[in-house]
N, C-alpha and C. Protein backbone atom coordinates (compact mmCIF):
# COMPACT_ATOMS: atom_id res chain seq x y z
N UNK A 1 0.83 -1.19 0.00
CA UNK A 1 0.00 0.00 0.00
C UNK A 1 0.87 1.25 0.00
N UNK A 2 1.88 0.91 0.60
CA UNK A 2 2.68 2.26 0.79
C UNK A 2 3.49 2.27 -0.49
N UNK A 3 4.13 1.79 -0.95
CA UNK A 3 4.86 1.69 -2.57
C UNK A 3 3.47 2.11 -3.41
N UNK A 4 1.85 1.67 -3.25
CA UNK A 4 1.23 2.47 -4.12
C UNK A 4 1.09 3.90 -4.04
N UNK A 5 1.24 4.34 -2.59
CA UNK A 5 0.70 6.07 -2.41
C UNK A 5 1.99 6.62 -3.08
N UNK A 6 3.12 6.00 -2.57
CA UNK A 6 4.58 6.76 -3.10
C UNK A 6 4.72 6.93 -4.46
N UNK A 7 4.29 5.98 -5.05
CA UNK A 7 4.25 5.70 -6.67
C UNK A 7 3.47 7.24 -7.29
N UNK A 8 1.65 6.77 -6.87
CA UNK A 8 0.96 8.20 -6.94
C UNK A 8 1.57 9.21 -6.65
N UNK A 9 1.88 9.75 -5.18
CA UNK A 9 2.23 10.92 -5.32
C UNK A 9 3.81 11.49 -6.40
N UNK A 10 4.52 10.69 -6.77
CA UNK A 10 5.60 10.62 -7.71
C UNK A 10 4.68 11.07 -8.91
N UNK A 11 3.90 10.39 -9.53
CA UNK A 11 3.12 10.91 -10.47
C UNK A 11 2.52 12.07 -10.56
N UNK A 12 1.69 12.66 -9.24
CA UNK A 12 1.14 13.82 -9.64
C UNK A 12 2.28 14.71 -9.48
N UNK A 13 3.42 14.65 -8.90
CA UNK A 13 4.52 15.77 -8.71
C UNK A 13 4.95 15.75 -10.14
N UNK A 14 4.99 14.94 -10.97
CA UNK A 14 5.83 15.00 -12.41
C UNK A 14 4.61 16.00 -13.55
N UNK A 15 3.21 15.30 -13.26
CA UNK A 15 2.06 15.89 -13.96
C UNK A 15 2.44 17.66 -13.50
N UNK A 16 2.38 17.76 -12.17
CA UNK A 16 2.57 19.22 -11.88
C UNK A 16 3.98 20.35 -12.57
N UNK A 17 4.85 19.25 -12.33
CA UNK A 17 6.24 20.18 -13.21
C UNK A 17 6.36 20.29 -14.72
N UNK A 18 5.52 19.27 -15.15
CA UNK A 18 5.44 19.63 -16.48
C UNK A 18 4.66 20.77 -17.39
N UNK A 19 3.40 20.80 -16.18
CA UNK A 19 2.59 21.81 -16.37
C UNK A 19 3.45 23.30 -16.13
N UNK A 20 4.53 23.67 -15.91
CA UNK A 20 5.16 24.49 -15.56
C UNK A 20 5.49 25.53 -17.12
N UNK A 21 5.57 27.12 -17.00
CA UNK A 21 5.39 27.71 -18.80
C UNK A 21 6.81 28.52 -17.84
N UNK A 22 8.25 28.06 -18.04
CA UNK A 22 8.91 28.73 -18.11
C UNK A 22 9.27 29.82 -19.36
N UNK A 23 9.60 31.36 -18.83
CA UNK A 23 10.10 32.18 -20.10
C UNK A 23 11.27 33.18 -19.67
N UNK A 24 12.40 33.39 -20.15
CA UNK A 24 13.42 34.19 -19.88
C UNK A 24 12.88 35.42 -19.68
N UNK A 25 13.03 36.38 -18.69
CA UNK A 25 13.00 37.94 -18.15
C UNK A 25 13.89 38.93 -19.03
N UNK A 26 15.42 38.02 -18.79
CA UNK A 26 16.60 38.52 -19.23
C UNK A 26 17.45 38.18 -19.17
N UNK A 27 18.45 38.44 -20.20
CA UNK A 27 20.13 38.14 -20.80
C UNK A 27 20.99 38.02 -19.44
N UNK A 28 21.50 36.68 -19.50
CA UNK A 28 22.59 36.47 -18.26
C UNK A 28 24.13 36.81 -19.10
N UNK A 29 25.01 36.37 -18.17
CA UNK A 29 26.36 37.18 -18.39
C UNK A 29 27.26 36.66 -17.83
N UNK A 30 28.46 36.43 -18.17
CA UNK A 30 29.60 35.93 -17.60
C UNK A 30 30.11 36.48 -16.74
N UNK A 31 30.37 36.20 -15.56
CA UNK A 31 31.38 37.21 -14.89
C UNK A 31 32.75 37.32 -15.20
N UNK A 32 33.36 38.32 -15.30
CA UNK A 32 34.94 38.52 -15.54
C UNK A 32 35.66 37.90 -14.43
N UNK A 33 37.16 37.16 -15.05
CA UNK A 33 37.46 36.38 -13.88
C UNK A 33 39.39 36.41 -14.63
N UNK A 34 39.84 36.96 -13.38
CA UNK A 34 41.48 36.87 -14.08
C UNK A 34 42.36 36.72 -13.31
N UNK A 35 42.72 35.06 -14.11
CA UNK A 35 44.01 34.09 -12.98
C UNK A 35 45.07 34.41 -13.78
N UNK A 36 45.54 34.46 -11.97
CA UNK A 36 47.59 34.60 -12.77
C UNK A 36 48.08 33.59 -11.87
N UNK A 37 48.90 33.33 -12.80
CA UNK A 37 50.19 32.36 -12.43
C UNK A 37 49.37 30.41 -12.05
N UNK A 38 49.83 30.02 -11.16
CA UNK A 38 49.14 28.63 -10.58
C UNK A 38 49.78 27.38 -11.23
N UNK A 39 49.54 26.66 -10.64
CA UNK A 39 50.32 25.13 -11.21
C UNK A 39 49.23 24.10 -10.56
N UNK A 40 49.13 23.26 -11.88
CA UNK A 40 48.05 22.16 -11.26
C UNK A 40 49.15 21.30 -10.86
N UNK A 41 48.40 20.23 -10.28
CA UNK A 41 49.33 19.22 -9.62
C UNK A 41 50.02 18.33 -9.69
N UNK A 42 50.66 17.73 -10.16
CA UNK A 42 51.19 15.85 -10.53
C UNK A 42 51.01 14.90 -9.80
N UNK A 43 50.29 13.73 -10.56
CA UNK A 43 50.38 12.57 -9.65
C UNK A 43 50.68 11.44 -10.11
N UNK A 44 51.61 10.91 -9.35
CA UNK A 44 51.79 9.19 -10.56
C UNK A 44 50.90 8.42 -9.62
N UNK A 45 50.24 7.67 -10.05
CA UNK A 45 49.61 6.20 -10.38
C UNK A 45 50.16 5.00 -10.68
N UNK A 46 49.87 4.31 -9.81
CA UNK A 46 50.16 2.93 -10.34
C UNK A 46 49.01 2.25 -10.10
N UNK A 47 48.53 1.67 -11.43
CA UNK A 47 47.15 0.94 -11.49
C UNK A 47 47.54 -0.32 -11.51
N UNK A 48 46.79 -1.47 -11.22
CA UNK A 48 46.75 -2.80 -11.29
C UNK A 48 46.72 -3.04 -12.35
N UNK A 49 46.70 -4.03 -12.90
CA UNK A 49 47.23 -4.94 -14.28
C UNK A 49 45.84 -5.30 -14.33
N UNK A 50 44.87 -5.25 -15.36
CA UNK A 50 43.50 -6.17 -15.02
C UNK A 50 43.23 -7.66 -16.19
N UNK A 51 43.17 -8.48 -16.26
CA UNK A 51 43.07 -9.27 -17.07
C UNK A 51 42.21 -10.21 -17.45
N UNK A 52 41.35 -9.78 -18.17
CA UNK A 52 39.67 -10.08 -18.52
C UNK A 52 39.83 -11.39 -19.47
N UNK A 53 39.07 -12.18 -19.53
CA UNK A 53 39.31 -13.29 -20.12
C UNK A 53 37.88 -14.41 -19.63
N UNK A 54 37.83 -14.71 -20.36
CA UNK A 54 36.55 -16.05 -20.46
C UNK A 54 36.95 -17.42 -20.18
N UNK A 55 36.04 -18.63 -19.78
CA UNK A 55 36.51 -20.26 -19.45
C UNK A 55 35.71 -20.82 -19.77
N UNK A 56 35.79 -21.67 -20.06
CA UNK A 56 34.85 -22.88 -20.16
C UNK A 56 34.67 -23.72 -19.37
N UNK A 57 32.92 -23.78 -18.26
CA UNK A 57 33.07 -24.57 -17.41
C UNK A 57 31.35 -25.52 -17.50
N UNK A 58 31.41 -26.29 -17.27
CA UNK A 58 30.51 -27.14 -16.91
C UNK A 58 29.45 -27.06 -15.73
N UNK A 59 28.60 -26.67 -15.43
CA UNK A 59 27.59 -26.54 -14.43
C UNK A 59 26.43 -27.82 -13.82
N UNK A 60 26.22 -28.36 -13.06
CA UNK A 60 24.77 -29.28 -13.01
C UNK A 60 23.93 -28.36 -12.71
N UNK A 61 23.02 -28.11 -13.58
CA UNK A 61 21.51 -27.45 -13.04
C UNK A 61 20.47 -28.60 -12.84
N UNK A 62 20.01 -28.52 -11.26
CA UNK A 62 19.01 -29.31 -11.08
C UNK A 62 17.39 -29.38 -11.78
N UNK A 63 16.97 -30.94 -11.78
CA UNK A 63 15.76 -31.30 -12.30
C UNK A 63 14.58 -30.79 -11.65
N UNK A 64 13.85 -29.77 -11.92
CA UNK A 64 12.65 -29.57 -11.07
C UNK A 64 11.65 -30.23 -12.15
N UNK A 65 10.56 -30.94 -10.77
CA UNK A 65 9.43 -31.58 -11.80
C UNK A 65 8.28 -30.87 -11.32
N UNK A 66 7.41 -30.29 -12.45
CA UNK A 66 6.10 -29.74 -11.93
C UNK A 66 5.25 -30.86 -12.71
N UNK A 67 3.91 -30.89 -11.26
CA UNK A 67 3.01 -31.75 -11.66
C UNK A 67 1.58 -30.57 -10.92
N UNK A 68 0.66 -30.97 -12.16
CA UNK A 68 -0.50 -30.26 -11.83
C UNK A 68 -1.39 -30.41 -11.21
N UNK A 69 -2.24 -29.34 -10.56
CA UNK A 69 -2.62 -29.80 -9.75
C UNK A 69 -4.06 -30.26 -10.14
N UNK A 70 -4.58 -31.30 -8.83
CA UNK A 70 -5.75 -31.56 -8.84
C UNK A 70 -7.47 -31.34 -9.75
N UNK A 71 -8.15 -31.43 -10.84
CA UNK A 71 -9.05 -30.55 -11.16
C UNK A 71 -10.04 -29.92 -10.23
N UNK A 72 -10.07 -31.28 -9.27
CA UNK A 72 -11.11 -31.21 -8.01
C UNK A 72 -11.00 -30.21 -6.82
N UNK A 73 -9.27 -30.03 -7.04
CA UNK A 73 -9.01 -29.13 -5.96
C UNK A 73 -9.22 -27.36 -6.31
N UNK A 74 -9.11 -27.31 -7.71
CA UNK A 74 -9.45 -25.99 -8.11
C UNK A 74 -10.83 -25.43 -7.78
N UNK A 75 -11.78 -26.12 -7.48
CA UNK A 75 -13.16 -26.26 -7.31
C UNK A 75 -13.54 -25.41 -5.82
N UNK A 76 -12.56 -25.97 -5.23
CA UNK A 76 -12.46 -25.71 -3.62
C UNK A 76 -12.62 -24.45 -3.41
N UNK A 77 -12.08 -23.34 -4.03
CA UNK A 77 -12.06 -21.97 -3.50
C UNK A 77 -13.08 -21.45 -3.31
């Protein structure tokens, strides 16, 4: 019950934002911005070696047996 209200209210919040009529007022602008000098940083790394590769293996997947049920028992409910 609770995964259904959450679900709903998810829905009408999306119905509501779509209904939304955004329109620009006015022209935005960059701000001026002036770097001097700076040094980014260095870093060595050492990554692992990774080595992806496929096998060939053999599995037992077990026998499940379905048997049906009863006609008489369907009756029952």
């Amino acid at each position: 019950m609770r995964k259904l209200i959450t679900s709903a209210a998810a829905g009408i919040a999306l119905i509501g934002l779509s209904a939304c009529d955004v329109e620009q007022t006015e022209e935005g602008e960059m701000p001026e911005v002036s770097v001097e000098g700076g040094n980014l940083p260095e870093y060595n790394v050492d990554v692992p070696e990774v080595v992806v590769g496929t096998e060939e293996r053999t599995i037992d997947v077990p026998v499940i047996g379905v048997e049906p049920a009863d006609a008489s028992a369907e009756g029952d409910n």
